[in-house]
N, C-alpha and C. Protein backbone atom coordinates (compact mmCIF):
# COMPACT_ATOMS: atom_id res chain seq x y z
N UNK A 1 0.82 -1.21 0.00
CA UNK A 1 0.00 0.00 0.00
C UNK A 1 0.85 1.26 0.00
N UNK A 2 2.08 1.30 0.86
CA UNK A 2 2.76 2.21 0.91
C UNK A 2 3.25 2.96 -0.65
N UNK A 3 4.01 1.98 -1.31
CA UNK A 3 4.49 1.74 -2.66
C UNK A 3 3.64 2.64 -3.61
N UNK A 4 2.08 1.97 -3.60
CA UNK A 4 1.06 2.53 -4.37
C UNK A 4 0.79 4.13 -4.30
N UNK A 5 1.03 4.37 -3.07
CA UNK A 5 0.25 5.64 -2.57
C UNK A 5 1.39 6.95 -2.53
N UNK A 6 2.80 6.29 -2.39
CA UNK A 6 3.74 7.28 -1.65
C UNK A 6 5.01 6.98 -2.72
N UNK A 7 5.22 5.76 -3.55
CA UNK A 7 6.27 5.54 -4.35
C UNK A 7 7.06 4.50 -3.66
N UNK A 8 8.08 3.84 -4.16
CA UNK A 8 8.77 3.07 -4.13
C UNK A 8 10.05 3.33 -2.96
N UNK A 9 10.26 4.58 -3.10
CA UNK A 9 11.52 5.25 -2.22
C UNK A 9 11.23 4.85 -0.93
N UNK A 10 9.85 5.35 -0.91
CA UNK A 10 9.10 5.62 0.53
C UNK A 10 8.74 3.85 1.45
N UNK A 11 8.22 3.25 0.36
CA UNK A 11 7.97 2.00 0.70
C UNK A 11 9.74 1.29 1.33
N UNK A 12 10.71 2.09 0.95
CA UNK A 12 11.93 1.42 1.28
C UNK A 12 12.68 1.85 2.51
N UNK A 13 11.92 3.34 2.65
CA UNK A 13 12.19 3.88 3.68
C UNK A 13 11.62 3.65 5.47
N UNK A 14 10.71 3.50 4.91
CA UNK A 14 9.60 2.49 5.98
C UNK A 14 10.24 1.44 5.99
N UNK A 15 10.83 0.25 5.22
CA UNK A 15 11.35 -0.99 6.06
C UNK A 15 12.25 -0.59 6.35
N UNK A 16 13.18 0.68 6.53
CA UNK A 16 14.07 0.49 7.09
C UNK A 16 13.94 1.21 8.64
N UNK A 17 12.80 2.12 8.93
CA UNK A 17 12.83 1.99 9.79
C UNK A 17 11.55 1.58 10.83
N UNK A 18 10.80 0.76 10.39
CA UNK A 18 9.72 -0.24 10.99
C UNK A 18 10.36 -1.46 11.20
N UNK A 19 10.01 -1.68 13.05
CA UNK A 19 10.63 -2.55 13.43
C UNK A 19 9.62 -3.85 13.79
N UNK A 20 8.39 -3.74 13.38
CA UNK A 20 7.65 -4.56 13.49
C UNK A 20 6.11 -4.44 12.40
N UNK A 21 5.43 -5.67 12.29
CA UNK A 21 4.27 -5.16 11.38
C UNK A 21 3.42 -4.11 11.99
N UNK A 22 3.01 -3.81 13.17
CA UNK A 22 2.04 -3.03 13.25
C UNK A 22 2.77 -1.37 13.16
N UNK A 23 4.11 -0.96 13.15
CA UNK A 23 4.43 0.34 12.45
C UNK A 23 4.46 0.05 11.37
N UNK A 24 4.68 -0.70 10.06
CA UNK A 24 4.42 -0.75 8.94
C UNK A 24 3.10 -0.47 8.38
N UNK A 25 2.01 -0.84 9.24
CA UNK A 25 0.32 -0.19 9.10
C UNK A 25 0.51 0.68 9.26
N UNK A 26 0.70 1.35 10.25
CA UNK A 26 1.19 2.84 11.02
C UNK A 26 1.70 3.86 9.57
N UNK A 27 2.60 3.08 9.26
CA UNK A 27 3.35 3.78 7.77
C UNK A 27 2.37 4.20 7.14
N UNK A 28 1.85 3.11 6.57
CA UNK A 28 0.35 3.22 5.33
C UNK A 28 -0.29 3.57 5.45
N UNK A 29 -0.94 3.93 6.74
CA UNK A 29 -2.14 4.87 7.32
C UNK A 29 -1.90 6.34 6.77
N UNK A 30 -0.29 6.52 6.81
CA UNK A 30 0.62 7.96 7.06
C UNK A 30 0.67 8.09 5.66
N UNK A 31 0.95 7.54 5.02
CA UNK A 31 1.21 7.01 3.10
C UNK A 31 -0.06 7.46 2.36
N UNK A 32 -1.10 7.08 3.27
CA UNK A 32 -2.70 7.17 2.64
C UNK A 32 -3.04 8.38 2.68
N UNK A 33 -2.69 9.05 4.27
CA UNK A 33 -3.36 10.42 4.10
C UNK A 33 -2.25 11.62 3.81
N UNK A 34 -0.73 11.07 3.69
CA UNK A 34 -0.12 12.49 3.19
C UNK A 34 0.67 12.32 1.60
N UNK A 35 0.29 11.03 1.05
CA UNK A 35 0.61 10.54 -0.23
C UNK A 35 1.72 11.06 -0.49
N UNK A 36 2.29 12.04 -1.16
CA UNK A 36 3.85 12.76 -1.63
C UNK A 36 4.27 12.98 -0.87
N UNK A 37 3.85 13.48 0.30
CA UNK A 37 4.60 13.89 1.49
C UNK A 37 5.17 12.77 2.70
N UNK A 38 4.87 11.43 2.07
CA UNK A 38 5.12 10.83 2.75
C UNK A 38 6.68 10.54 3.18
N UNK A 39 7.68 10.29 2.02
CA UNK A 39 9.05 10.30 1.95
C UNK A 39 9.23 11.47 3.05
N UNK A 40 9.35 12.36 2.51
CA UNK A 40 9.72 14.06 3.64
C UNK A 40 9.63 13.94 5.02
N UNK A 41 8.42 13.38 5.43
CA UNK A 41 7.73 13.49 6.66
C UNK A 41 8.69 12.05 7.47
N UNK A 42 9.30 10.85 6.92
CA UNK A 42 9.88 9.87 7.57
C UNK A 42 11.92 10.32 7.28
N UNK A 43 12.11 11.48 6.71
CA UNK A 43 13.23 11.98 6.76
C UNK A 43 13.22 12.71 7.56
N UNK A 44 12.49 13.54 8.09
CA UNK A 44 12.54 14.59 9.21
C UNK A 44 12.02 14.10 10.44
N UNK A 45 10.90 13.00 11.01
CA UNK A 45 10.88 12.75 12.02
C UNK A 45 11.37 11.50 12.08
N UNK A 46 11.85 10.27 10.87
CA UNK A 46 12.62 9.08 11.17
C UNK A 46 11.03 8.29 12.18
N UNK A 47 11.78 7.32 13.05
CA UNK A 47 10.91 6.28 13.66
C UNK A 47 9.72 7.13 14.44
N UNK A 48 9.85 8.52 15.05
CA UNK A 48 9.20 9.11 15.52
C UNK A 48 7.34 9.78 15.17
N UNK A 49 8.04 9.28 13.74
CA UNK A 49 6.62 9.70 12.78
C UNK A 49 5.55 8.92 13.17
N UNK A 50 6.01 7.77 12.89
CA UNK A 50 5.33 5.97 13.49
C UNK A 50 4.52 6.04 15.12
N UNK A 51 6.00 6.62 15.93
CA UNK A 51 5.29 6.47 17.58
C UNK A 51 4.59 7.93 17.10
N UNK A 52 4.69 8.75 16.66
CA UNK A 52 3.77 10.10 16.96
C UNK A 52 2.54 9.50 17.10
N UNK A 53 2.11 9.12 15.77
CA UNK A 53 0.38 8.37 16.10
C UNK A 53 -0.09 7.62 16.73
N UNK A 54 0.53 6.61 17.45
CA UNK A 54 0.55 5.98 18.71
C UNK A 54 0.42 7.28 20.07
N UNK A 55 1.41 7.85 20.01
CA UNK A 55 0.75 8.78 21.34
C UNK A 55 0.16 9.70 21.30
N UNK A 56 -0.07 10.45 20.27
CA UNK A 56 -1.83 10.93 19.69
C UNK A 56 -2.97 10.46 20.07
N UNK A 57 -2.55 9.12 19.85
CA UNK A 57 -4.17 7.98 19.72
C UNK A 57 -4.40 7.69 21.52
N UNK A 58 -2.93 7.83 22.15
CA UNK A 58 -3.01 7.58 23.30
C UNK A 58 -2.71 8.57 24.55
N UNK A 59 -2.71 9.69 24.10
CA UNK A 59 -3.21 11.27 24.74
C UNK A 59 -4.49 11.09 24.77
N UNK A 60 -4.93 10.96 23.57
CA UNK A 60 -6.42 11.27 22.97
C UNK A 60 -7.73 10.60 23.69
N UNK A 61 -6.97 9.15 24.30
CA UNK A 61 -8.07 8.79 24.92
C UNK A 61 -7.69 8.82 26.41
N UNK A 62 -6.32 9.03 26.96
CA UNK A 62 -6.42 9.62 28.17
C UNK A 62 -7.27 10.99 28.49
N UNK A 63 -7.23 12.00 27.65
CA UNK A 63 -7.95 12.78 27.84
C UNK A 63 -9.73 12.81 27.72
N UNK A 64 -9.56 11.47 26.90
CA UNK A 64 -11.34 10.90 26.93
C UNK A 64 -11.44 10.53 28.24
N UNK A 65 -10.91 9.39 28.96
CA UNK A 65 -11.14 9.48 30.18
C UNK A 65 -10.90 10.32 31.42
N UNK A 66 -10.13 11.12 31.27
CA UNK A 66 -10.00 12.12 32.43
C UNK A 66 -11.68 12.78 32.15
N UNK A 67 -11.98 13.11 30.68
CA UNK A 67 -13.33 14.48 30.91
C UNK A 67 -14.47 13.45 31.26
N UNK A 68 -14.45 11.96 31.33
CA UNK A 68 -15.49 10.91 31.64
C UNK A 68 -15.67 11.17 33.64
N UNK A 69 -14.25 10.40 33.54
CA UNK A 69 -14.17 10.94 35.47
C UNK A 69 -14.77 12.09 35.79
N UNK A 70 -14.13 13.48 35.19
CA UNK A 70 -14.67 14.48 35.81
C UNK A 70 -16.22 14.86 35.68
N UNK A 71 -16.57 14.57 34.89
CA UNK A 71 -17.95 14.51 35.05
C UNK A 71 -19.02 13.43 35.63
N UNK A 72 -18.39 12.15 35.81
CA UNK A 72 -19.02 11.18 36.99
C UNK A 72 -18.72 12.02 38.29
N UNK A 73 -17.44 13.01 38.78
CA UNK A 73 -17.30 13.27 40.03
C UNK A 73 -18.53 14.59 39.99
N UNK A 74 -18.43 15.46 39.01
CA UNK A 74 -19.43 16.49 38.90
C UNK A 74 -20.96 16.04 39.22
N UNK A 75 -21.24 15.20 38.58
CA UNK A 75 -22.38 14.64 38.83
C UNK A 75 -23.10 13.99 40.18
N UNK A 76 -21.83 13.34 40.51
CA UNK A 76 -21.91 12.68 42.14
C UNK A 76 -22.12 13.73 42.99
N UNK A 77 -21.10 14.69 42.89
CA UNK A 77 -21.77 16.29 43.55
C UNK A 77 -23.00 16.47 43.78
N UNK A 78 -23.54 16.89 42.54
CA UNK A 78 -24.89 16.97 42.36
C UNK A 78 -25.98 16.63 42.87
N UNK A 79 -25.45 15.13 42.81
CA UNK A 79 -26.47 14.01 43.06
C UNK A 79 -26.80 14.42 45.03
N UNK A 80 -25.45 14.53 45.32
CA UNK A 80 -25.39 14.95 46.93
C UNK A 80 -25.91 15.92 47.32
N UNK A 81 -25.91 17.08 46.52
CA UNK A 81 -26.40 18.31 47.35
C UNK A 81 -27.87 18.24 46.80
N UNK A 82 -28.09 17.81 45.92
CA UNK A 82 -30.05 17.41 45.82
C UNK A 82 -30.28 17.09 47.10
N UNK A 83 -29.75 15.94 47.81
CA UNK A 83 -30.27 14.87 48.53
C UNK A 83 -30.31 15.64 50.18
N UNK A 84 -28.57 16.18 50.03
CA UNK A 84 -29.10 17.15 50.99
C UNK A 84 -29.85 17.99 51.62
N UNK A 85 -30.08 18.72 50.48
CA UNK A 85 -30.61 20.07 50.07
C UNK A 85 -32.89 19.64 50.70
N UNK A 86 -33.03 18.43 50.34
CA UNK A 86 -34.47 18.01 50.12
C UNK A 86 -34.23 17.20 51.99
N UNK A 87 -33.20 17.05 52.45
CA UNK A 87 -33.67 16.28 53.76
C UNK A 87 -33.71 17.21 55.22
């Protein structure tokens, strides 16, 4: 997929620095949505390009769960000073 989308260079550049299959997806994901820019973008950040979207994906849902918590604790609040508030 890489090959198709990004050229041959790029597809060579990725095995050299994907150290396993699931950054090689990682690659092609990257291949798919920046097509020409793909070569450029694995010369300037190298293996880092690969983990970037990994800790994107995994900021992204730490911060899904932190705003989940804070609003179960907001709510629990709530729930308390009703209960108070009525006894």
């Amino acid at each position: 997929r890489i090959g198709e989308q990004a050229g041959v260079r790029a597809a060579r550049d990725t095995l050299k620095i994907a150290e396993n299959p699931k950054e090689v997806a990682r690659a092609a994901r990257i291949a798919e949505s920046k097509a020409g820019q793909t070569r450029a973008i694995f010369k300037i950040l190298g293996r880092g390009a690969l983990l970037l979207a990994a800790g994107t994906f995994n900021l992204t849902m730490w911060l899904f769960g932190a705003l989940m918590a804070l609003f179960g604790f907001l709510s629990s609040i709530k729930a308390t000073t009703e209960r108070l508030t009525l006894a």
